[in-house]
C-alpha atoms as a PDB file:
ATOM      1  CA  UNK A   1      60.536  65.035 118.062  1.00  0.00           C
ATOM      2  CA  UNK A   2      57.894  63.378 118.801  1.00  0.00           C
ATOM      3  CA  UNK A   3      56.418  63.751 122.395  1.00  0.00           C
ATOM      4  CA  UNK A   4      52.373  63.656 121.998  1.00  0.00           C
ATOM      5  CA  UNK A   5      51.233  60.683 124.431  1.00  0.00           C
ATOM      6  CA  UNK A   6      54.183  59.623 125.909  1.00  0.00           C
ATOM      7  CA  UNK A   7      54.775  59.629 129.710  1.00  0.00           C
ATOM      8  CA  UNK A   8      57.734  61.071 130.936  1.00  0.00           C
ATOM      9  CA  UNK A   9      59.938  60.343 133.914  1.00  0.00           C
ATOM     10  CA  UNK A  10      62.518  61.850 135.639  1.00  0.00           C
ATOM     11  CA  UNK A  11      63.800  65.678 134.309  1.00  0.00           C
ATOM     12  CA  UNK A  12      62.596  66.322 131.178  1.00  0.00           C
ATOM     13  CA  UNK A  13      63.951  69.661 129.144  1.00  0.00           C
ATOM     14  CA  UNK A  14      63.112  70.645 125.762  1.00  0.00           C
ATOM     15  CA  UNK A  15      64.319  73.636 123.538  1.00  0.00           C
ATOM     16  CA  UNK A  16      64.133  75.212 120.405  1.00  0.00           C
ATOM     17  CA  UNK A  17      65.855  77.991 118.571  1.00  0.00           C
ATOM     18  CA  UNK A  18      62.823  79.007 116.641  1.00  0.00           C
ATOM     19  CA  UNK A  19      59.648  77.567 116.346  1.00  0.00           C
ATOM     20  CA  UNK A  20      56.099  77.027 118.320  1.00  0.00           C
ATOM     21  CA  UNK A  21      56.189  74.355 121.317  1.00  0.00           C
ATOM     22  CA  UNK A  22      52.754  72.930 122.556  1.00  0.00           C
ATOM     23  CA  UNK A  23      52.843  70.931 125.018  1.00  0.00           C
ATOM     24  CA  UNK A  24      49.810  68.650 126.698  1.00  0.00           C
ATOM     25  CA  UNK A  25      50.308  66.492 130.324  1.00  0.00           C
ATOM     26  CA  UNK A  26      47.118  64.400 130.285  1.00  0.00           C
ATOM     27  CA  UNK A  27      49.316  61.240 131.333  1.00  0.00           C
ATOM     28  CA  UNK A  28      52.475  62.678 132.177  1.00  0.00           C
ATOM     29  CA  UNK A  29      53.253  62.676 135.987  1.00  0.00           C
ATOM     30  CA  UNK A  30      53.744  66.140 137.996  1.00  0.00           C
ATOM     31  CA  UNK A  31      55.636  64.839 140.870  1.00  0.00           C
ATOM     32  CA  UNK A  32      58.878  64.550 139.133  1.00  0.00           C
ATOM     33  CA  UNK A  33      61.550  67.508 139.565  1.00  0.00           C
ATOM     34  CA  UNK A  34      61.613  69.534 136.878  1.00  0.00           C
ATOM     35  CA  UNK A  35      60.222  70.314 133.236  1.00  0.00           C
ATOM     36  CA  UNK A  36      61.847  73.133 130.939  1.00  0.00           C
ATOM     37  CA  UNK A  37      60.145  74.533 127.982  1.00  0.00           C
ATOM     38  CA  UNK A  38      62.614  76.923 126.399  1.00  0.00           C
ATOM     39  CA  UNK A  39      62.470  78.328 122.920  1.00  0.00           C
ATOM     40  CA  UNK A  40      64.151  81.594 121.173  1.00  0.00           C
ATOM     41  CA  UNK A  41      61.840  82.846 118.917  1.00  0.00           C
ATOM     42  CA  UNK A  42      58.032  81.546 119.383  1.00  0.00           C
ATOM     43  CA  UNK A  43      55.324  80.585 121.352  1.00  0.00           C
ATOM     44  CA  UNK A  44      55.079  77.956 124.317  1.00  0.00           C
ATOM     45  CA  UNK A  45      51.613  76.841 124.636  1.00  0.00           C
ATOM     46  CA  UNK A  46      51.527  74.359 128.267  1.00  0.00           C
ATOM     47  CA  UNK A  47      48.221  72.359 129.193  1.00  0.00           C
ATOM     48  CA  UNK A  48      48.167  70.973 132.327  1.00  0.00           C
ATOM     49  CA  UNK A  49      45.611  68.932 134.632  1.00  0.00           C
ATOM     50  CA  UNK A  50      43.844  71.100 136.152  1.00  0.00           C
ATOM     51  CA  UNK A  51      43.981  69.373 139.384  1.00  0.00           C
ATOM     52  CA  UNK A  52      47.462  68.733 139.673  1.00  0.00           C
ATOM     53  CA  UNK A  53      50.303  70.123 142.159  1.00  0.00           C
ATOM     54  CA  UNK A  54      53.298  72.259 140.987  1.00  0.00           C
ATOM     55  CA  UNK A  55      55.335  75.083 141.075  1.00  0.00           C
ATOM     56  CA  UNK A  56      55.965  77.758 137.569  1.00  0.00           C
ATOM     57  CA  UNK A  57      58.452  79.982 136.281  1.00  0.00           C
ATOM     58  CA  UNK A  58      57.917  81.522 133.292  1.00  0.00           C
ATOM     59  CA  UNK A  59      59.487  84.405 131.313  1.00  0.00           C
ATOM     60  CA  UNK A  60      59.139  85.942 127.659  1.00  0.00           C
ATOM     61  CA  UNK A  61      61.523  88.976 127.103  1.00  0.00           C
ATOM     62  CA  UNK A  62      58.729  90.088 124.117  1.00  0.00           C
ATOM     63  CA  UNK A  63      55.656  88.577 124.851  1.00  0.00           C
ATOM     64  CA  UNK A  64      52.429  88.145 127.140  1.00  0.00           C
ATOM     65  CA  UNK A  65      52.175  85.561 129.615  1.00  0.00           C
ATOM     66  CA  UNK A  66      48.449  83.809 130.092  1.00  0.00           C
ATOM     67  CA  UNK A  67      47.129  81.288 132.296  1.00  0.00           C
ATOM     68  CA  UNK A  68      44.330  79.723 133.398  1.00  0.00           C
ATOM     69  CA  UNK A  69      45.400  79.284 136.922  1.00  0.00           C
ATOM     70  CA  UNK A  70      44.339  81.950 139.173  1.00  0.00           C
ATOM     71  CA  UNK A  71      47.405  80.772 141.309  1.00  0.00           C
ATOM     72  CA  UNK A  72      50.161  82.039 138.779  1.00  0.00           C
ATOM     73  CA  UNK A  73      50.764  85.779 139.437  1.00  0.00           C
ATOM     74  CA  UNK A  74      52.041  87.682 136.077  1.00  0.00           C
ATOM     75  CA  UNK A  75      53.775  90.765 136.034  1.00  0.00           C
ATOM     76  CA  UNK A  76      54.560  92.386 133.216  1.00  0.00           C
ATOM     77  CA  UNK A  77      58.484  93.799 133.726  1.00  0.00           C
ATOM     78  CA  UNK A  78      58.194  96.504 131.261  1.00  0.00           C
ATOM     79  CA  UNK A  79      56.608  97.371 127.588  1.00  0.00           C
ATOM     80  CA  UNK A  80      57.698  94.455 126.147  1.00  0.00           C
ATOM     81  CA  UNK A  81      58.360  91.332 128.735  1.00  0.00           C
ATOM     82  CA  UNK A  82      56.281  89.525 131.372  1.00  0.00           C
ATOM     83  CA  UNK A  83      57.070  87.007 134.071  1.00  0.00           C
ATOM     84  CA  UNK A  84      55.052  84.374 136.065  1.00  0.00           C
ATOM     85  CA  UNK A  85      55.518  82.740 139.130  1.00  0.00           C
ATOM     86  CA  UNK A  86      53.289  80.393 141.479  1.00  0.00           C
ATOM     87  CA  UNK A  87      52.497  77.308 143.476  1.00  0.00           C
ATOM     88  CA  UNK A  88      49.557  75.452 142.074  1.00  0.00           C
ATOM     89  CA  UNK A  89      48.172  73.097 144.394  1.00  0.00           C
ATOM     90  CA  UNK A  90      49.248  71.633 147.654  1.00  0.00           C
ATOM     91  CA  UNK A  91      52.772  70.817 148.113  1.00  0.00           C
ATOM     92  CA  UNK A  92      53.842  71.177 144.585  1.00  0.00           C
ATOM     93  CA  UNK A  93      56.157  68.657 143.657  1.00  0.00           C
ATOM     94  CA  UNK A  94      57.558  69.382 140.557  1.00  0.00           C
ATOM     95  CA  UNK A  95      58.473  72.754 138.661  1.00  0.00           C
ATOM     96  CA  UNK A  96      57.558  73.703 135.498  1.00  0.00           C
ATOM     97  CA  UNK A  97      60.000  76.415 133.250  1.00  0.00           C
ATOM     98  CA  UNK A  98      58.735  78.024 130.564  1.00  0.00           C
ATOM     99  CA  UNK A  99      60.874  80.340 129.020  1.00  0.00           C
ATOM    100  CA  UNK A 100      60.866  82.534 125.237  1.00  0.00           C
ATOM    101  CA  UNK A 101      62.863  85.092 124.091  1.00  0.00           C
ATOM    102  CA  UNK A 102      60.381  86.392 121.898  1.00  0.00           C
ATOM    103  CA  UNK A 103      56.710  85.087 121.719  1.00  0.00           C
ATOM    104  CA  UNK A 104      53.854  84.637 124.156  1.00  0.00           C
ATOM    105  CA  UNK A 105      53.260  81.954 126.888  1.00  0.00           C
ATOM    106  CA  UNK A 106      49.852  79.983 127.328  1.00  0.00           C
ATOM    107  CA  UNK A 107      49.546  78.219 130.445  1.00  0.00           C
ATOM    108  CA  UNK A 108      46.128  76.466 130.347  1.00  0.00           C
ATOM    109  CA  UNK A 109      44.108  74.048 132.143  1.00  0.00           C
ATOM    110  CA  UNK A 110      43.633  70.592 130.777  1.00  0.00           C
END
């Protein structure tokens, strides 16, 4: 699937069973509900404006959690898994879920 440069509207969800998922928002708009990022097994790498307005959830049951916004608090749940949650922003609009079973989640600024 092709998805590099395209602007999405309205829900967007996208999984995998097993495989890497990168994702970049340059032109996509944040003030629509709700994006999912789900895969099994393998990394979710997210880049988002860096001046844009929205809320996170992200989990990795084996993995790390990273992100370039200082507004994202990560907690790791126990030796293996790590969650994130936060508002970016002011009055976030939209919510982004990123979710792995097993492999690491890069939240970064774009």
């Amino acid at each position: 699937m092709a998805t590099d440069r395209q602007l999405f509207e309205g829900e967007v969800e996208v999984g995998f069973s097993s495989s890497k998922l990168k994702w970049g928002s340059e032109r996509c708009r944040l003030s629509e509900p709700h994006f999912s990022f789900l895969t099994d097994t393998g990394s979710v790498n997210a880049t988002l404006p860096a001046n844009s307005s929205f809320h996170v959830d992200a989990s990795t049951d084996t993995g790390s959690i990273n992100s370039d916004f200082t507004e994202v608090n990560v907690q790791k749940q126990d030796v293996t898994g790590s969650t994130a949650h936060g508002d970016v922003g002011s009055n976030p609009g939209a919510t982004v879920t990123l979710k792995t079973n097993t492999g690491s989640i890069n939240l970064q600024k774009g």
